[in-house]
N, C-alpha and C. Protein backbone atom coordinates (compact mmCIF):
# COMPACT_ATOMS: atom_id res chain seq x y z
N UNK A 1 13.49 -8.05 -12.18
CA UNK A 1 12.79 -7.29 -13.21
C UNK A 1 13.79 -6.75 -14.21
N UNK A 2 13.14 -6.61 -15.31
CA UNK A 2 13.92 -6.05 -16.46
C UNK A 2 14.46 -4.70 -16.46
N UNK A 3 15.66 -4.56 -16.90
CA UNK A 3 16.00 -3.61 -16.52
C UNK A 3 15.49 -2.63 -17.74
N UNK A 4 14.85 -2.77 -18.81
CA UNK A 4 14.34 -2.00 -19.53
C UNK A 4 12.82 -1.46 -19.04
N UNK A 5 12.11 -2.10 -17.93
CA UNK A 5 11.26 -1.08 -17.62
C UNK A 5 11.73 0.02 -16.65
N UNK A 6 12.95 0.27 -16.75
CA UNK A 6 13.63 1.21 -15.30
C UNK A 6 13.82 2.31 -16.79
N UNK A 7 14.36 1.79 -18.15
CA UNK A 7 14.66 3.13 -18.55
C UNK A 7 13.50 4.26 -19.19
N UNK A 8 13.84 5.33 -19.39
CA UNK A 8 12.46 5.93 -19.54
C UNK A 8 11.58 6.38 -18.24
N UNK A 9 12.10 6.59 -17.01
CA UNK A 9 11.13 6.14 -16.16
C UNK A 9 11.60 7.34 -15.78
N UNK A 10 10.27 7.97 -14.94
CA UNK A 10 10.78 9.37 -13.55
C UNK A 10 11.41 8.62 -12.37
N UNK A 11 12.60 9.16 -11.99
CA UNK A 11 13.44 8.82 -10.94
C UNK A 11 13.50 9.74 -9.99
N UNK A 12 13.28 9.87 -8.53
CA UNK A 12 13.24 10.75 -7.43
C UNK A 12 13.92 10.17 -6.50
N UNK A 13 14.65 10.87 -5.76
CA UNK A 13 16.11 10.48 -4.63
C UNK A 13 15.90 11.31 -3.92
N UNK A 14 15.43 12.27 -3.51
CA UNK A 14 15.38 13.01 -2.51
C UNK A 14 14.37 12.33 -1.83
N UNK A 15 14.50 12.06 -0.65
CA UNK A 15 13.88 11.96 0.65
C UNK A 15 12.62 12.35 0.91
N UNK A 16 12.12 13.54 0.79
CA UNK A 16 10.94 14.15 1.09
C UNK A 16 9.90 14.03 -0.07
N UNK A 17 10.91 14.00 -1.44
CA UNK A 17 10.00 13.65 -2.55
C UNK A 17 9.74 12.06 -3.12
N UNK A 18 10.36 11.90 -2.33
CA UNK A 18 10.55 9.97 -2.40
C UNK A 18 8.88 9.95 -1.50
N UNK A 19 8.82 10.14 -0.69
CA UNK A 19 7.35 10.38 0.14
C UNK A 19 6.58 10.20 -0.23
N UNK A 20 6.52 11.85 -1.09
CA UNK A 20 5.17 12.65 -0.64
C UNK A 20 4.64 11.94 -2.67
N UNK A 21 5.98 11.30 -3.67
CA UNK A 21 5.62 10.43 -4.76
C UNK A 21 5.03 9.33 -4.77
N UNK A 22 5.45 8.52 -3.83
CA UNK A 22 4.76 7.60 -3.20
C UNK A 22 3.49 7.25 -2.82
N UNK A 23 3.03 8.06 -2.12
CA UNK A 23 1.67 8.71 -1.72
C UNK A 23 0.98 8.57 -2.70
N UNK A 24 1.49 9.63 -3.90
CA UNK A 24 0.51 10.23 -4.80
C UNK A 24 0.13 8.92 -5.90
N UNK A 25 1.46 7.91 -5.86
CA UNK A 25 0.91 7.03 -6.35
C UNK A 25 -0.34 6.03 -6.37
N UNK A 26 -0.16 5.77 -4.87
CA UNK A 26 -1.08 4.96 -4.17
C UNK A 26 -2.47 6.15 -4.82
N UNK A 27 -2.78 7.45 -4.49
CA UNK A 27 -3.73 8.03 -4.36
C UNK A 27 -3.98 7.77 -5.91
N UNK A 28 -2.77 7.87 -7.19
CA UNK A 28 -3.68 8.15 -8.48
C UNK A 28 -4.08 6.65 -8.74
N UNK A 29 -3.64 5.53 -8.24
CA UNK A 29 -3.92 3.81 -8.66
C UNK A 29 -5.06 3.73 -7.48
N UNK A 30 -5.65 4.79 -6.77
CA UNK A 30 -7.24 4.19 -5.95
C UNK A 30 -6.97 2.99 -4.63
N UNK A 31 -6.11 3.48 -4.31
CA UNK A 31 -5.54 2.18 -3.52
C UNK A 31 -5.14 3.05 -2.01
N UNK A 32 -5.40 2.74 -0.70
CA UNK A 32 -5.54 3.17 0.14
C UNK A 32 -3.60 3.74 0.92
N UNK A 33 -3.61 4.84 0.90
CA UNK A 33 -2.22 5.88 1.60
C UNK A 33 -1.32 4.79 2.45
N UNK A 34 -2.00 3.79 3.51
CA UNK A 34 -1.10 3.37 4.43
C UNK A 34 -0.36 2.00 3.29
N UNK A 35 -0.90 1.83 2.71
CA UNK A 35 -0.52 0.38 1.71
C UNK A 35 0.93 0.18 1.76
N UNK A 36 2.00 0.98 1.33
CA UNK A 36 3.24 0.72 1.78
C UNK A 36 3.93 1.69 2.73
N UNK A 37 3.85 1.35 3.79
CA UNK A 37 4.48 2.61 5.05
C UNK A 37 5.78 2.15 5.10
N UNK A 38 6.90 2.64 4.23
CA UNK A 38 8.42 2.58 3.79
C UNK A 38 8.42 3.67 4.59
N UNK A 39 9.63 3.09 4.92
CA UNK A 39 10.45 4.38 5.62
C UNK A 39 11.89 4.36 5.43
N UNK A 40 12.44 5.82 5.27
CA UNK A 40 13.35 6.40 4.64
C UNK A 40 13.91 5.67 3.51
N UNK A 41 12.65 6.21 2.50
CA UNK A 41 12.52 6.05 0.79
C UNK A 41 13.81 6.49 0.85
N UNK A 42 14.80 6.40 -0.24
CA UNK A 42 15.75 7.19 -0.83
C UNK A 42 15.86 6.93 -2.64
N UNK A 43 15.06 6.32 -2.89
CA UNK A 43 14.44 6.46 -4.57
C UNK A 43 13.04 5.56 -4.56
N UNK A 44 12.09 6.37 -5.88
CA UNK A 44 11.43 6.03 -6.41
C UNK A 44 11.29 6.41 -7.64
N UNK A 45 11.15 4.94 -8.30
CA UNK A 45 11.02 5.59 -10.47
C UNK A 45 9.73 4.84 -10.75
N UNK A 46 9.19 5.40 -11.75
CA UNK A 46 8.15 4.97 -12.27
C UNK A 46 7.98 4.84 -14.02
N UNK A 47 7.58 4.12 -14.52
CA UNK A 47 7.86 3.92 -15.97
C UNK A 47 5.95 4.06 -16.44
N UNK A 48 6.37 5.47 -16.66
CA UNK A 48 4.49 5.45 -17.11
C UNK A 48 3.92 4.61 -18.20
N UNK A 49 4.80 4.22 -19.10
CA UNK A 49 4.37 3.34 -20.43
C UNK A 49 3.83 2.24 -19.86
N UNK A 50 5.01 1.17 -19.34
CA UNK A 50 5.02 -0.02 -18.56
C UNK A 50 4.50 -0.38 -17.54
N UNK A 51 4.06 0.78 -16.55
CA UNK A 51 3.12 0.40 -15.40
C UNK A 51 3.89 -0.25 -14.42
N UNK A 52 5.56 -0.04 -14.86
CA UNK A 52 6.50 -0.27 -13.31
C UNK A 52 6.79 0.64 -12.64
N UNK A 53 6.94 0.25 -11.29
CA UNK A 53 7.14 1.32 -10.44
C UNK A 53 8.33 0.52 -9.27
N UNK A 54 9.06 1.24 -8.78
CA UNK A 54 10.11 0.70 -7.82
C UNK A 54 10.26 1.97 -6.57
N UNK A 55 10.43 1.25 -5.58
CA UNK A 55 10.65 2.37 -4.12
C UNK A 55 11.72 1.35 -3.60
N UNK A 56 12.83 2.04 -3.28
CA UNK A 56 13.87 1.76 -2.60
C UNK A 56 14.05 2.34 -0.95
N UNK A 57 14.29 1.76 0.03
CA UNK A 57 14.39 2.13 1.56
C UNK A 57 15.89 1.73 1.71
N UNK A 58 16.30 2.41 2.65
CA UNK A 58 17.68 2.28 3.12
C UNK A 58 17.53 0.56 3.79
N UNK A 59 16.82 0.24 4.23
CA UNK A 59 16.80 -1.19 4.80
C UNK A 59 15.64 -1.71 4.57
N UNK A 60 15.39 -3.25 4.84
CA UNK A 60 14.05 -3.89 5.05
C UNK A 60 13.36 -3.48 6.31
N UNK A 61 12.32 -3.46 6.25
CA UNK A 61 11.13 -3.00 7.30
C UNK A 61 10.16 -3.70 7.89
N UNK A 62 9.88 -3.90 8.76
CA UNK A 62 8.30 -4.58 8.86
C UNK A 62 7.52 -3.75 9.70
N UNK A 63 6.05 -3.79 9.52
CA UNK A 63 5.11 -2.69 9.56
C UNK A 63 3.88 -3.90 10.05
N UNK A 64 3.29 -3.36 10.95
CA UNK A 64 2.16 -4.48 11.48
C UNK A 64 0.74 -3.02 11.47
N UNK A 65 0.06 -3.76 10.38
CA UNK A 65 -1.12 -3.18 10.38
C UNK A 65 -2.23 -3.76 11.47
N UNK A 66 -2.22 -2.77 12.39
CA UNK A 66 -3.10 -3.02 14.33
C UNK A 66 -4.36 -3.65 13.70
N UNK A 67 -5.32 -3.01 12.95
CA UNK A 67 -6.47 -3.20 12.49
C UNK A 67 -6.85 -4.98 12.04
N UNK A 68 -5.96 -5.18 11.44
CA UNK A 68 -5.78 -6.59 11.09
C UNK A 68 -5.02 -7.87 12.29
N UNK A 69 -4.30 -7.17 12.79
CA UNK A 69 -3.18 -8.24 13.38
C UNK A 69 -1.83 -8.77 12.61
N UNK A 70 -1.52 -7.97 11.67
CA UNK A 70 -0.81 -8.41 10.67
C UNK A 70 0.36 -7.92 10.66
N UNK A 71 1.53 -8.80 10.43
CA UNK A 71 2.76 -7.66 10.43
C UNK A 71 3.27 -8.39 8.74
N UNK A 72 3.55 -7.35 8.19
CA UNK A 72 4.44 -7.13 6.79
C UNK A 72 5.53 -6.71 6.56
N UNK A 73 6.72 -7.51 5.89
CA UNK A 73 7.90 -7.30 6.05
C UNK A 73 7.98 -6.76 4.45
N UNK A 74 8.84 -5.12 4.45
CA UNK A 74 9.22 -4.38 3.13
C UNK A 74 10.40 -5.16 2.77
N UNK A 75 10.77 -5.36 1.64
CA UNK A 75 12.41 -5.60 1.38
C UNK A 75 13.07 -4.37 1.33
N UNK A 76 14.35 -3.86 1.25
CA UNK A 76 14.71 -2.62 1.05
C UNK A 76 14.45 -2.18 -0.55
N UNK A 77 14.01 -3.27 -1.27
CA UNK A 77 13.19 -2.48 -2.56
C UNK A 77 12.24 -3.55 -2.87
N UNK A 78 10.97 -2.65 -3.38
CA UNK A 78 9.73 -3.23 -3.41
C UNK A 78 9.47 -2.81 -5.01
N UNK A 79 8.74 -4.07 -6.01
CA UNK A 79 8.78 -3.05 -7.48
C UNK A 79 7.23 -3.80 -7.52
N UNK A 80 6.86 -3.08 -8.37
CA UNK A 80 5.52 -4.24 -8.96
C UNK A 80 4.90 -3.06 -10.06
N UNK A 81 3.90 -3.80 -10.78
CA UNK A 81 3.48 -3.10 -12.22
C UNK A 81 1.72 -2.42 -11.35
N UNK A 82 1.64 -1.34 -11.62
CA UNK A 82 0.60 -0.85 -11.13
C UNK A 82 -0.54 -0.42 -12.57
N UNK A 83 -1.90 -0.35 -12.16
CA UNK A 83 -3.64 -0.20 -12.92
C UNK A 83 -3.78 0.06 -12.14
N UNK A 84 -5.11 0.71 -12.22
CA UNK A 84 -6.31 1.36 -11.39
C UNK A 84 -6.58 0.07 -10.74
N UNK A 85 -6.35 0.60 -9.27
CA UNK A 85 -6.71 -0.29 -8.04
C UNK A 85 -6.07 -1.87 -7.87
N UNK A 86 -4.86 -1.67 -8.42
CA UNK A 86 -4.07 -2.95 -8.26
C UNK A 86 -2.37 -2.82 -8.64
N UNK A 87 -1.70 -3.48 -7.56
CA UNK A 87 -0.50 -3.94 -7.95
C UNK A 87 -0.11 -5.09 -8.48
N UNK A 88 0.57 -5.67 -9.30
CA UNK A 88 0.44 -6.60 -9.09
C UNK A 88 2.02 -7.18 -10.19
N UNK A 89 2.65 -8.40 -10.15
CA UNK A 89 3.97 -8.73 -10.33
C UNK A 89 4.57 -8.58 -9.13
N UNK A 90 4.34 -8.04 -7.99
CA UNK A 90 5.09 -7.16 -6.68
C UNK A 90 5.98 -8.59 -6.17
N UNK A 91 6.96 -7.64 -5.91
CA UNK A 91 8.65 -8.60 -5.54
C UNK A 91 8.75 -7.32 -3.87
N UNK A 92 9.34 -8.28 -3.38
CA UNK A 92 9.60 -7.39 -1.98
C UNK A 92 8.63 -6.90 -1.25
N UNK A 93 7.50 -8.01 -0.84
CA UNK A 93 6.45 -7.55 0.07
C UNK A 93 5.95 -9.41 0.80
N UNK A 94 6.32 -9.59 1.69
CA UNK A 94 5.89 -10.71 2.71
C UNK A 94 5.25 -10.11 3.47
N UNK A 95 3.93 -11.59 4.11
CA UNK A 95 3.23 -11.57 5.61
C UNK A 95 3.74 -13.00 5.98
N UNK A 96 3.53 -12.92 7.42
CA UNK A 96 3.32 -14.02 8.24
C UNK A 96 1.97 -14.53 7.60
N UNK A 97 1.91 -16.33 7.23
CA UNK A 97 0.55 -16.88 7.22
C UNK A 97 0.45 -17.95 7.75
N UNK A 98 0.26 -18.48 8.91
CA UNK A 98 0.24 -19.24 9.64
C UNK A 98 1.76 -19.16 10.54
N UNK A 99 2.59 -20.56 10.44
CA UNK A 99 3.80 -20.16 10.82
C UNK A 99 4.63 -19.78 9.75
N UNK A 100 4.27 -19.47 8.50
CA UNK A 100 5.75 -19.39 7.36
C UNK A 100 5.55 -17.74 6.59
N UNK A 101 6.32 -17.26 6.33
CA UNK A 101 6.61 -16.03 5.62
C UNK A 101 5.87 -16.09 4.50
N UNK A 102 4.94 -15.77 3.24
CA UNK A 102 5.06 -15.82 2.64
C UNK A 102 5.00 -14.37 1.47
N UNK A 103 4.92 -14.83 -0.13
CA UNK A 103 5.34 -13.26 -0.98
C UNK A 103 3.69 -13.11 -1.46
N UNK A 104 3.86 -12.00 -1.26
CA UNK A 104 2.61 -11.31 -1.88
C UNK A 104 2.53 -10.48 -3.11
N UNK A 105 2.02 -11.27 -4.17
CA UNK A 105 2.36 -11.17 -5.63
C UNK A 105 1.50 -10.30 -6.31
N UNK A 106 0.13 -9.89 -5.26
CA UNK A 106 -0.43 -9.19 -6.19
C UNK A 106 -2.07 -8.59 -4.85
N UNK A 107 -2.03 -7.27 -5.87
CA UNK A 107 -2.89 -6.58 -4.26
C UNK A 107 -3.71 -5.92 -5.22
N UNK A 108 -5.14 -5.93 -4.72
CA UNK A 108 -6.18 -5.24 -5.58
C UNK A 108 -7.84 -5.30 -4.62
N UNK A 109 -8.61 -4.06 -5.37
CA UNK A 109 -9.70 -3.78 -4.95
C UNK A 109 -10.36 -3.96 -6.28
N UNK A 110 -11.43 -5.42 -6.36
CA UNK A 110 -12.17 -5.57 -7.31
C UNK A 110 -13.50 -4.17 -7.62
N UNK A 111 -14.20 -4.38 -6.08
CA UNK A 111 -14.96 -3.69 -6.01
C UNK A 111 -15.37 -2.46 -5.14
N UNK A 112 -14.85 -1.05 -5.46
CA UNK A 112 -14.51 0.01 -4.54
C UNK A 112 -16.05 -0.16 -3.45
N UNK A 113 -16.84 -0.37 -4.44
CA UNK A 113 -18.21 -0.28 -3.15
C UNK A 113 -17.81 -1.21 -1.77
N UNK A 114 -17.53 -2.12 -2.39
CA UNK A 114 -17.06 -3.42 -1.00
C UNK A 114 -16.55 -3.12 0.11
N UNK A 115 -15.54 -2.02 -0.32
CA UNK A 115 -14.59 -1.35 0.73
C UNK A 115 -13.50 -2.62 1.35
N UNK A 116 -13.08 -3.67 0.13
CA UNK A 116 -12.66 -4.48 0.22
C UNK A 116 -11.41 -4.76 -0.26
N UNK A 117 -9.88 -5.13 0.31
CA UNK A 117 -8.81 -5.26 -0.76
C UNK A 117 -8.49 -6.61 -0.45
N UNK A 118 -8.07 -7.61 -1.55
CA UNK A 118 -7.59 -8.61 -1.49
C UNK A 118 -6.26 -8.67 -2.00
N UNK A 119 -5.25 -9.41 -1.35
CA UNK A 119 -4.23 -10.10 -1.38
C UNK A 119 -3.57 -11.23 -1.67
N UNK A 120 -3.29 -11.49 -3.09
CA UNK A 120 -2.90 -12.79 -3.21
C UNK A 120 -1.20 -13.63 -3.78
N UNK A 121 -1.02 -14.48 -3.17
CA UNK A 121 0.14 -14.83 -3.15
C UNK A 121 0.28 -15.73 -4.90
N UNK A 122 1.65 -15.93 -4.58
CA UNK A 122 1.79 -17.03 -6.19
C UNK A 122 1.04 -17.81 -6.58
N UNK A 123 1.13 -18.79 -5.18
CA UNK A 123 0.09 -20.41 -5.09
C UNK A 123 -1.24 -19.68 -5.81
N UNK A 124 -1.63 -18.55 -5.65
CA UNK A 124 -3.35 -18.19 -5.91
C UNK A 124 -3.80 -17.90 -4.81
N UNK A 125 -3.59 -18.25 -3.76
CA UNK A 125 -4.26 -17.92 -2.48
C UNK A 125 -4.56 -16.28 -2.17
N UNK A 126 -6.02 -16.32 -1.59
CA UNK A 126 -6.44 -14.88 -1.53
C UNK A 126 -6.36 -14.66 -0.07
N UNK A 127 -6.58 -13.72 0.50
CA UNK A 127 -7.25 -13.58 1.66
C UNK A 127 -7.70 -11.90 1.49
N UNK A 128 -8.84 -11.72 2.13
CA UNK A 128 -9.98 -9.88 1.89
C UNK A 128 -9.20 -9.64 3.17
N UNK A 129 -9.17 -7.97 3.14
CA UNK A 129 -9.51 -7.51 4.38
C UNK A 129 -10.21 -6.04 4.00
N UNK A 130 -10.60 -5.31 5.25
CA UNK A 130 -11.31 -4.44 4.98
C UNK A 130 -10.11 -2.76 4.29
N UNK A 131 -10.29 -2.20 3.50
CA UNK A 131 -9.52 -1.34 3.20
C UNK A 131 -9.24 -0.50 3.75
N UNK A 132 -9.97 0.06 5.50
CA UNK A 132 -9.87 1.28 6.04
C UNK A 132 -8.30 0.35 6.99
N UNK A 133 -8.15 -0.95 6.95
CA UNK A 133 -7.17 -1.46 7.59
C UNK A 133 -5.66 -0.55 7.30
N UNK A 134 -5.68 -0.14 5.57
CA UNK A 134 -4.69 0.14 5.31
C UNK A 134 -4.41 2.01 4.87
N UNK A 135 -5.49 2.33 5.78
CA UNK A 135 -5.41 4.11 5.54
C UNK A 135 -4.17 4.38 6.09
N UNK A 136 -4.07 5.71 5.99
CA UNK A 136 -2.45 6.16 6.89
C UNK A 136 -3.60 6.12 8.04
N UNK A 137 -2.17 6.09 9.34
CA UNK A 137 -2.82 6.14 10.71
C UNK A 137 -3.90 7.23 11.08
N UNK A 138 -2.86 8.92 10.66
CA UNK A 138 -3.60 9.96 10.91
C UNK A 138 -4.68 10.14 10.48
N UNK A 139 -4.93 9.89 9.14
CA UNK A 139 -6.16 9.95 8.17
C UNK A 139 -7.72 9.35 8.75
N UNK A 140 -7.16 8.01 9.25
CA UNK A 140 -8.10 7.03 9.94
C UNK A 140 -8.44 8.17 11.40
N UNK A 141 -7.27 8.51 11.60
CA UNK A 141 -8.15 9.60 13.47
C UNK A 141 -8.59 10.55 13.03
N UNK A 142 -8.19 10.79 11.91
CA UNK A 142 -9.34 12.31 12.03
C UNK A 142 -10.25 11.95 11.41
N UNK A 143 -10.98 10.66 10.70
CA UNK A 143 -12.58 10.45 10.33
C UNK A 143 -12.88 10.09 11.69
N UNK A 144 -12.14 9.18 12.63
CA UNK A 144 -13.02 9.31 13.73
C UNK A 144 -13.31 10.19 14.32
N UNK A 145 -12.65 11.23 14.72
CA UNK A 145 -12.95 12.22 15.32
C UNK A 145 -13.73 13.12 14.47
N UNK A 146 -14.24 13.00 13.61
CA UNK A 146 -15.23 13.51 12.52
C UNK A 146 -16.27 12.65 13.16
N UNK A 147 -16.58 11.46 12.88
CA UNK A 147 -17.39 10.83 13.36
C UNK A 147 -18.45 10.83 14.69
N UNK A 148 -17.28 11.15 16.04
CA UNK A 148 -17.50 11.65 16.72
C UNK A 148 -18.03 12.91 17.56
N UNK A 149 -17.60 13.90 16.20
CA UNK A 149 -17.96 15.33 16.44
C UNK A 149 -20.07 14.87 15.60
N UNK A 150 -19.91 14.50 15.27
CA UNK A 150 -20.65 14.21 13.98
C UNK A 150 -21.94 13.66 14.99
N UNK A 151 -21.59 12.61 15.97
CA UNK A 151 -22.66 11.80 16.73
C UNK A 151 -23.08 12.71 17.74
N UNK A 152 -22.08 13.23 18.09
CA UNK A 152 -22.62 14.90 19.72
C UNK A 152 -23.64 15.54 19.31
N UNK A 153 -23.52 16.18 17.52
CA UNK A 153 -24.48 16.69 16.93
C UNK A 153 -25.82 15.95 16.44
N UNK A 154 -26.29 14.94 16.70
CA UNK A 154 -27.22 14.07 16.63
C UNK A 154 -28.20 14.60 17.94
N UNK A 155 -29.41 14.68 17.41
CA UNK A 155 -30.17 15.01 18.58
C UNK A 155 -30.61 13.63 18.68
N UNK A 156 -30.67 13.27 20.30
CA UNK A 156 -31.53 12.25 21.05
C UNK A 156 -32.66 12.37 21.05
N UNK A 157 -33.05 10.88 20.48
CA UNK A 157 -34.77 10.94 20.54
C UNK A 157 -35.05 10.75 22.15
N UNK A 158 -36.08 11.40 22.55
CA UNK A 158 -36.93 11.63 23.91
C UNK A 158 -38.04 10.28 24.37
């Protein structure tokens, strides 16, 4: 990527704000908290004009979302141009698809009702999955346990 969408951009290096920026990204682009579970960020910049964004990790990562069966390998920097409910240009994000690695160029929720995000590589290839796949972990237990509190309070029909 060009190095002119880096200038101009908010830059964060601290650790805790590398995080909790991160986050907020995913939350203001409509796109579900667990989407990139990096660990130990040590920068993130964002170029509000340009719609680039970059997160740097001390190393590459891989992260297997249970819900799916899926494991995803981070590079130690991940960039891509972010819109409402999509990444997309993204460098530094592989899955396993069949037996071969491949890059995942571009991630989006056409339709929020669907509760649907698709994933698609260079070739064009898509594949859906359901979006609660990619909540943070905690987030996902405490609707269940909402859920749950939620069904006790249901009176049984007689």
């Amino acid at each position: 990527m060009s190095l002119t969408h880096r200038e101009n951009a908010e830059v964060y290096t601290d650790p805790s704000m590398c995080m909790k920026k991160s986050l907020e990204l995913l939350e203001e682009i409509n796109m579900p908290r667990g989407l990139l579970p990096l660990e130990d960020i040590v920068e993130v910049g964002r170029n509000h004009e340009s719609g680039f964004v970059w997160l740097k990790q001390k190393k590459e990562t891989d992260h297997c979302f249970k819900k799916i069966k899926r494991t995803v390998t981070y590079a130690a920097e991940v960039t891509s141009f972010v819109e409402n409910r999509r990444l997309k240009n993204i460098t530094g994000v592989k899955t396993k698809e069949f037996a071969f690695w491949v890059n995942v160029s571009d991630i989006s929720i056409k339709d929020p009702e669907s509760n649907k995000i698709t994933f698609a590589i260079p070739s064009g290839l898509k594949r859906t999955f359901p979006v609660s796949a990619f909540e943070l972990e905690e987030e996902e237990e405490t609707k269940e346990e909402v859920n749950k509190e939620e069904e006790k309070n249901i009176p049984k029909e007689q």
